[in-house]
Protein backbone atom coordinates (compact mmCIF):
# COMPACT_ATOMS: atom_id res chain seq x y z
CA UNK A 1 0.00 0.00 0.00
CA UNK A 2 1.18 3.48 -0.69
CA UNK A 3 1.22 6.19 2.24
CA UNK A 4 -1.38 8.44 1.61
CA UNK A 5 0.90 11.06 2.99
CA UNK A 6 3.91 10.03 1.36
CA UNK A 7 5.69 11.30 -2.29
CA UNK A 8 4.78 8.14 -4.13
CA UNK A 9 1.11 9.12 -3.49
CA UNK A 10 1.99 13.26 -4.38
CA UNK A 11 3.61 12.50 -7.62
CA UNK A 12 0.81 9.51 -8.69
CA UNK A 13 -1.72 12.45 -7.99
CA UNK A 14 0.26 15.22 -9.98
CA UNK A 15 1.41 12.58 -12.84
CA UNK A 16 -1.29 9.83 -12.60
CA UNK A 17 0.42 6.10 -12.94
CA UNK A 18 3.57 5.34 -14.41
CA UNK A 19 7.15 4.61 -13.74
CA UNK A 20 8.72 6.96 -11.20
CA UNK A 21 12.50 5.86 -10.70
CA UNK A 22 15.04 3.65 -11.89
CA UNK A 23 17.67 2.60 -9.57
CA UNK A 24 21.29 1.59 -10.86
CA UNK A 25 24.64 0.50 -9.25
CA UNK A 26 27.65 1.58 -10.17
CA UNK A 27 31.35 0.77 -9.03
CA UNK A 28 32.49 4.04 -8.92
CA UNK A 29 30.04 6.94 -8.18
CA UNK A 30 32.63 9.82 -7.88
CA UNK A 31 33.55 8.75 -11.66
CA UNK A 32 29.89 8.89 -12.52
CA UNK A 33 29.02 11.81 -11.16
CA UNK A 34 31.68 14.12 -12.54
CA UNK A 35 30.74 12.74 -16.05
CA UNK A 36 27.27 13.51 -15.45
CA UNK A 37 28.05 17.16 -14.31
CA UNK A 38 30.10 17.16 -17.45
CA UNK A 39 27.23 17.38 -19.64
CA UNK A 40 25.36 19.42 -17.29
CA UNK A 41 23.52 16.84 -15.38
CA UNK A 42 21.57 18.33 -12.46
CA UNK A 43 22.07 16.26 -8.74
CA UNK A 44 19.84 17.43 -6.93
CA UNK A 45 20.17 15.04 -4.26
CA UNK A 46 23.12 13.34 -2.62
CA UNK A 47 23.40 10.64 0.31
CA UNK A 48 25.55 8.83 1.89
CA UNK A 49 23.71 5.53 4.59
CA UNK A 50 26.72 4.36 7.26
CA UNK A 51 29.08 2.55 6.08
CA UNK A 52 26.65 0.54 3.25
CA UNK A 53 26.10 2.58 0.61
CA UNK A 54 26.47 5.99 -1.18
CA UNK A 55 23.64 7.59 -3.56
CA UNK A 56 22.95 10.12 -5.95
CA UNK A 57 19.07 11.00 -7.19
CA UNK A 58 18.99 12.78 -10.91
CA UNK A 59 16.85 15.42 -11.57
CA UNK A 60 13.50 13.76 -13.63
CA UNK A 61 13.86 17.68 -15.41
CA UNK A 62 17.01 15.90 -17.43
CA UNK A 63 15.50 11.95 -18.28
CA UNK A 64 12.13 12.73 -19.53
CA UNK A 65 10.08 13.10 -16.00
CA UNK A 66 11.28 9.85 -14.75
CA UNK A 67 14.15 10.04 -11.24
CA UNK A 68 17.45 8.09 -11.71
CA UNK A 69 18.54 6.60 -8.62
CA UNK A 70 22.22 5.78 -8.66
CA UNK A 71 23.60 3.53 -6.09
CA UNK A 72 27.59 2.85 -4.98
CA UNK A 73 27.41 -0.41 -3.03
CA UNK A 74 30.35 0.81 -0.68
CA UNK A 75 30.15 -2.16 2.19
CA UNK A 76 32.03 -5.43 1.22
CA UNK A 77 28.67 -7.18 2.09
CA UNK A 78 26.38 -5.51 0.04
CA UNK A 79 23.39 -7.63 -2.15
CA UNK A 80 24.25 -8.96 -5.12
CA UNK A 81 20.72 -6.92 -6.30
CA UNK A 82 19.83 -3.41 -5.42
């Protein structure tokens, strides 16, 4: 169930249905990153969780409405899936 409250909810009322992020993983997100700002790529959101993992959210503005969620995996026992 979605939280009535919550952003999934917000953006299915402003948008209606569809696909709202993608998540990737990538080995190096420093690398990534500064390629992306490269070519202008807005970040508008950056986080780091303990010692697990390291993320980057892409502004929907640049990839056709839809959020990129980029993930660097940076604890040795991370999932094999995302």
């Amino acid at each position: 169930a979605v939280d009535p409250n919550g952003f999934l909810r917000k953006f299915v009322d402003s948008r209606g249905e569809g696909l709202h992020h993608l998540g990737v993983v990538v080995d190096d997100l420093d690398d990534f990153v500064a390629d992306l700002e490269s070519k202008d790529v807005r970040i508008p959101h950056r986080e780091t969780f303990g010692d697990s993992r390291r993320e980057v959210l892409l502004s929907p503005k640049d990839l056709a409405g839809v959020v990129m969620q980029v993930i660097e995996w940076t604890d040795k026992d991370c999932p094999d899936e995302a």
